[in-house]
Protein backbone atom coordinates (compact mmCIF):
# COMPACT_ATOMS: atom_id res chain seq x y z
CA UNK A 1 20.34 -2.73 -27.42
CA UNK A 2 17.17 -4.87 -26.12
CA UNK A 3 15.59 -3.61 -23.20
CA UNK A 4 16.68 -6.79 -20.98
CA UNK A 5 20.16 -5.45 -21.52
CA UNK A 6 19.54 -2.53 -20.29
CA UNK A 7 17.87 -3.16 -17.49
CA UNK A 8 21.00 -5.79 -16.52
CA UNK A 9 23.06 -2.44 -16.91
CA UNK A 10 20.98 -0.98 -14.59
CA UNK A 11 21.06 -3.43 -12.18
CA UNK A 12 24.64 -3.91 -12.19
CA UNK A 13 25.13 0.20 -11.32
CA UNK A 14 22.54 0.53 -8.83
CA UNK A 15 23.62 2.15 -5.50
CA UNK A 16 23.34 -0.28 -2.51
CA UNK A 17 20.03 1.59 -1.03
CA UNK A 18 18.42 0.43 -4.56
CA UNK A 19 16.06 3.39 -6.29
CA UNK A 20 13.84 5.04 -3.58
CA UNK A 21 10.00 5.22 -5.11
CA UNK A 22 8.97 3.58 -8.68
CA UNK A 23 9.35 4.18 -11.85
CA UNK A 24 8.51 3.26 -15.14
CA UNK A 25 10.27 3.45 -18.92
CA UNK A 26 7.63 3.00 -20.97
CA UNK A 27 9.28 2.32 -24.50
CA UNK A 28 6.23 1.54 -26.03
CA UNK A 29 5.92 -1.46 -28.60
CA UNK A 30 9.70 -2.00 -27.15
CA UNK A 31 8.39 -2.88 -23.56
CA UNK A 32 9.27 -1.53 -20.06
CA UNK A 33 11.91 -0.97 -17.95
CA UNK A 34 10.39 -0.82 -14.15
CA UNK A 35 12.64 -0.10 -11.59
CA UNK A 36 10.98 -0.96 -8.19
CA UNK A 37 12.22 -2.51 -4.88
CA UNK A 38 15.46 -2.07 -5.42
CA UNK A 39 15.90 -3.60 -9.02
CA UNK A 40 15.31 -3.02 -12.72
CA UNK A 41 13.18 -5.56 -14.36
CA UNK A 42 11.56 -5.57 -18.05
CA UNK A 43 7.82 -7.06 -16.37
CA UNK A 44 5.22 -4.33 -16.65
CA UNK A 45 3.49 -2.92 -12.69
CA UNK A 46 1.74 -0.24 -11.59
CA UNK A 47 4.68 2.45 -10.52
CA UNK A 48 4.58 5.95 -8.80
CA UNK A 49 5.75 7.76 -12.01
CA UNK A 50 6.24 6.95 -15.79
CA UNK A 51 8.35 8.23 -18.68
CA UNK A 52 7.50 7.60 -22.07
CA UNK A 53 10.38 7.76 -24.68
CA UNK A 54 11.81 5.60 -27.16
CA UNK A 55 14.57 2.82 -26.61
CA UNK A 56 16.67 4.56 -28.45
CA UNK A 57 16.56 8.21 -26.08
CA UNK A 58 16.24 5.96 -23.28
CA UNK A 59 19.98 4.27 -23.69
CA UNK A 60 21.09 8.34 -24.49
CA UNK A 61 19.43 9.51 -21.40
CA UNK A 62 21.15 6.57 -19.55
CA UNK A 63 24.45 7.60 -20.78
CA UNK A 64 24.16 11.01 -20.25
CA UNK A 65 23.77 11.86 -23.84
CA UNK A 66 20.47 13.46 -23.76
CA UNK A 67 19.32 15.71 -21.14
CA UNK A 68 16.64 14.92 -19.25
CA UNK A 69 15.12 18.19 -18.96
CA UNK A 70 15.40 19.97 -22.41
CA UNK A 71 14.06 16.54 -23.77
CA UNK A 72 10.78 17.09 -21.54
CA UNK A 73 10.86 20.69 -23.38
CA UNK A 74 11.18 19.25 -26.90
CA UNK A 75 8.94 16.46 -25.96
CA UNK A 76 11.05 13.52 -26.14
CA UNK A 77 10.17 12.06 -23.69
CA UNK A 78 6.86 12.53 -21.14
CA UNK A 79 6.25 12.23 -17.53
CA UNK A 80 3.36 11.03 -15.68
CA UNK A 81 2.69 10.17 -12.08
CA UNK A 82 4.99 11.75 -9.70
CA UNK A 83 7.30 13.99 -11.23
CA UNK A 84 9.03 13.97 -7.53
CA UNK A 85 10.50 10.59 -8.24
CA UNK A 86 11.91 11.35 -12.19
CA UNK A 87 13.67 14.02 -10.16
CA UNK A 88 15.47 11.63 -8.15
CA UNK A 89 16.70 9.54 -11.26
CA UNK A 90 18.90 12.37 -12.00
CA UNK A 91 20.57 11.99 -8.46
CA UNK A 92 21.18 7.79 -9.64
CA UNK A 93 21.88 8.60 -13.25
CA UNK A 94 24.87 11.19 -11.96
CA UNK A 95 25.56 8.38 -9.60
């Protein structure tokens, strides 16, 4: 799955208020996923907080198929920035 896909997944399941903050999936050599004023895009900006993981825990952790948290713990993927924000992608990811 290419990272333009997901993002149009993303897009298409966003609540109407959009994704309060920024954020960043960093997938490395893969590219980004930003989400920031209300929409998911693939083009790389400065964002409140970052996670780094691959594209393939990314489209688990989208689908609720890897937790967030125990993934941290087994470092699979790693926060930066404000970890206030990552906390409120579980709210949009139960959403």
């Amino acid at each position: 799955m290419t990272l333009t896909t997901i993002a149009d997944g993303i897009n298409a399941n966003l609540p109407k208020g959009g994704f309060e903050g920024s954020l960043k999936f960093d997938c490395g050599a893969d590219g980004v996923i930003v989400l920031a004023d209300g929409a998911a895009s693939t083009t790389d900006q400065d964002t409140d907080c970052t996670i780094r993981l691959s594209t393939d825990n990314l489209t688990k952790l989208l689908t609720g198929k890897l937790n967030p948290m125990t993934s941290v713990m087994m470092g699979k993927l790693k926060v930066s920035g404000n970890a206030g924000v990552a906390m409120k992608l579980g709210a949009l990811l139960k959403g």
